[in-house]
Protein backbone atom coordinates (compact mmCIF):
# COMPACT_ATOMS: atom_id res chain seq x y z
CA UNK A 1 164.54 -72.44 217.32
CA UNK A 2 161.63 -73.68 215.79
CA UNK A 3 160.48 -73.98 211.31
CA UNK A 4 157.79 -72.49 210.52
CA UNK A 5 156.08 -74.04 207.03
CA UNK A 6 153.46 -71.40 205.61
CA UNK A 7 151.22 -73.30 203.21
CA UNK A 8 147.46 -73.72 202.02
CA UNK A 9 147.24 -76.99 202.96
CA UNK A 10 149.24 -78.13 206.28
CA UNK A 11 147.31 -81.22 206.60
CA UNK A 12 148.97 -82.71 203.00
CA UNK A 13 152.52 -81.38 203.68
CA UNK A 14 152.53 -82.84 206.44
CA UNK A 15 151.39 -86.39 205.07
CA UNK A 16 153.28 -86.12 202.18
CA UNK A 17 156.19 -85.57 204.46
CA UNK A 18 155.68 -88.42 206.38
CA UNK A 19 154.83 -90.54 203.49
CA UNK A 20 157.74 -89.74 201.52
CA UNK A 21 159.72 -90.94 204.75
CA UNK A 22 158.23 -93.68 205.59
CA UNK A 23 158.54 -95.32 201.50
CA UNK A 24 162.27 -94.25 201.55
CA UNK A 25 161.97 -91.23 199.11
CA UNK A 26 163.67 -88.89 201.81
CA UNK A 27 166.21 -90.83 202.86
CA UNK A 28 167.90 -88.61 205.71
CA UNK A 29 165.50 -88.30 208.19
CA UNK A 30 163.08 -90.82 210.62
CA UNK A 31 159.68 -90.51 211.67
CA UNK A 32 159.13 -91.68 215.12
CA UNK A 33 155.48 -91.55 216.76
CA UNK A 34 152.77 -89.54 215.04
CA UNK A 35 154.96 -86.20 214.90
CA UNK A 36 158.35 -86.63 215.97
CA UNK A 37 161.36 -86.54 212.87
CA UNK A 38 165.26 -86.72 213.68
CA UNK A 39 167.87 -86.70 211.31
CA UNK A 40 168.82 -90.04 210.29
CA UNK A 41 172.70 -89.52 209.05
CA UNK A 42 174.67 -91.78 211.50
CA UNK A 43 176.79 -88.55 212.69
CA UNK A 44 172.98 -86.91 213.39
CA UNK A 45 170.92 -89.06 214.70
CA UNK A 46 168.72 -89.25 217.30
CA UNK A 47 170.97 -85.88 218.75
CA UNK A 48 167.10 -83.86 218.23
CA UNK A 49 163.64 -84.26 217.25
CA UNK A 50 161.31 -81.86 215.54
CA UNK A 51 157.67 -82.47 217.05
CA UNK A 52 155.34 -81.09 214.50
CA UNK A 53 151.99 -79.17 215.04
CA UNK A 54 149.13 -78.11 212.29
CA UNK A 55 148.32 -74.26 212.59
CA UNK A 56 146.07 -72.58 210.06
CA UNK A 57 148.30 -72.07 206.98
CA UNK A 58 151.24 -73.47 208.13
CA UNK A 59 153.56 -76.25 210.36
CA UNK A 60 155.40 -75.50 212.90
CA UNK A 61 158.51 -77.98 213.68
CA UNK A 62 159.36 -77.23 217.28
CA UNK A 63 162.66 -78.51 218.34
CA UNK A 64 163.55 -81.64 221.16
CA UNK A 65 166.09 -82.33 222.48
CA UNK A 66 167.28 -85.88 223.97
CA UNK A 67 166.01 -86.98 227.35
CA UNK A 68 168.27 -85.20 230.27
CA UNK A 69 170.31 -83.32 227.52
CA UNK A 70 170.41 -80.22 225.74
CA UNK A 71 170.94 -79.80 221.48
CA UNK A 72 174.05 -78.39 221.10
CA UNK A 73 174.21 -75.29 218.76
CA UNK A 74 176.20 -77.28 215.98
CA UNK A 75 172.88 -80.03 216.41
CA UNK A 76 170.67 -76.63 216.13
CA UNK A 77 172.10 -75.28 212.74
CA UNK A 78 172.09 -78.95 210.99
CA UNK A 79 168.41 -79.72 212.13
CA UNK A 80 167.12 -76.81 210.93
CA UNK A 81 169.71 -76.22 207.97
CA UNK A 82 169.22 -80.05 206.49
CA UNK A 83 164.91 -79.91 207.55
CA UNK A 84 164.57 -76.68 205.35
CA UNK A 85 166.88 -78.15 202.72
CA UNK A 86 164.62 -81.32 202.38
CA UNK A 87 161.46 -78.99 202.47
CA UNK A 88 162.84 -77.42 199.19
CA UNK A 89 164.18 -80.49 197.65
CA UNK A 90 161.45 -82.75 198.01
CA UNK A 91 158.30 -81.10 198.42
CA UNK A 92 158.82 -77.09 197.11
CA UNK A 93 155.33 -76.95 195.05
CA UNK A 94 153.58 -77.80 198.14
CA UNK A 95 154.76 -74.63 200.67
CA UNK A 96 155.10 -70.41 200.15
CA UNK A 97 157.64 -69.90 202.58
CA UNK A 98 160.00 -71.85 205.15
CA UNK A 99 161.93 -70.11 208.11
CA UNK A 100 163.72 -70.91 210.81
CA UNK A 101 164.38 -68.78 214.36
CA UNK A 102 167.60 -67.98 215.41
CA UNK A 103 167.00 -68.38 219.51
CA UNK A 104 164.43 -71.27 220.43
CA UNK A 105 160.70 -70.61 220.70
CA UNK A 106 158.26 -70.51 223.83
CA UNK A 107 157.52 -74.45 222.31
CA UNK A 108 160.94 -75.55 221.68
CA UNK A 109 161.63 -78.04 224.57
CA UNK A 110 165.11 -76.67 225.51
CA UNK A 111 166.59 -74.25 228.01
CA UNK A 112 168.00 -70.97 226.33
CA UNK A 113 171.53 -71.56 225.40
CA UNK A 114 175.12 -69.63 226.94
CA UNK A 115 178.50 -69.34 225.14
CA UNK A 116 179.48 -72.60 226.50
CA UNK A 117 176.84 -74.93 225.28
CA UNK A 118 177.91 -77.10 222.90
């Protein structure tokens, strides 16, 4: 499952992003690294990252999951639910369009998922 951000300018979003994290304005999710955001609800945390990557006209928020484990699908919907909801909360004049897959992507870093992943 990966988001895919269509904008003019991915460069800004991206910084703004980051910015507004990093002064407090977006309060539910961490920046760790360069390009790596997890939720940061107690519940939430640290269960995924989304490692971000500039394309022309758009971001792309490829999902991670913890090191030797797999995001569970519950993890999967509130990532990508709560990222897209903070997209359009905080930063809606800035982006067209915001999607998100329903099956992981060639650069998501997890294994396809089976009925009893969770």
């Amino acid at each position: 499952m990966a988001i895919f951000v269509t904008t003019q300018t991915p460069k800004k979003l991206l910084s703004a992003i980051k910015q507004a994290i990093s002064e407090d304005d977006v309060a539910t999710w961490s920046l760790h690294g360069e390009d790596h955001f997890t939720h940061s609800a107690e519940q939430w945390a640290r269960r995924a990252w989304f490692k971000a990557r500039i394309e022309e006209r758009r971001i792309v928020f490829n999902i991670v999951p913890p090191k030797g484990r797999i995001v569970s699908r519950a993890t999967y919907g509130i990532y990508h639910g709560r990222f897209i909801e903070m997209l359009l909360n905080h930063f809606d004049d800035q982006f067209e369009n915001a999607s998100a897959t329903a099956m992981p992507t060639v650069n998501d870093r997890i294994r396809s998922r089976t009925a009893t992943d969770e």
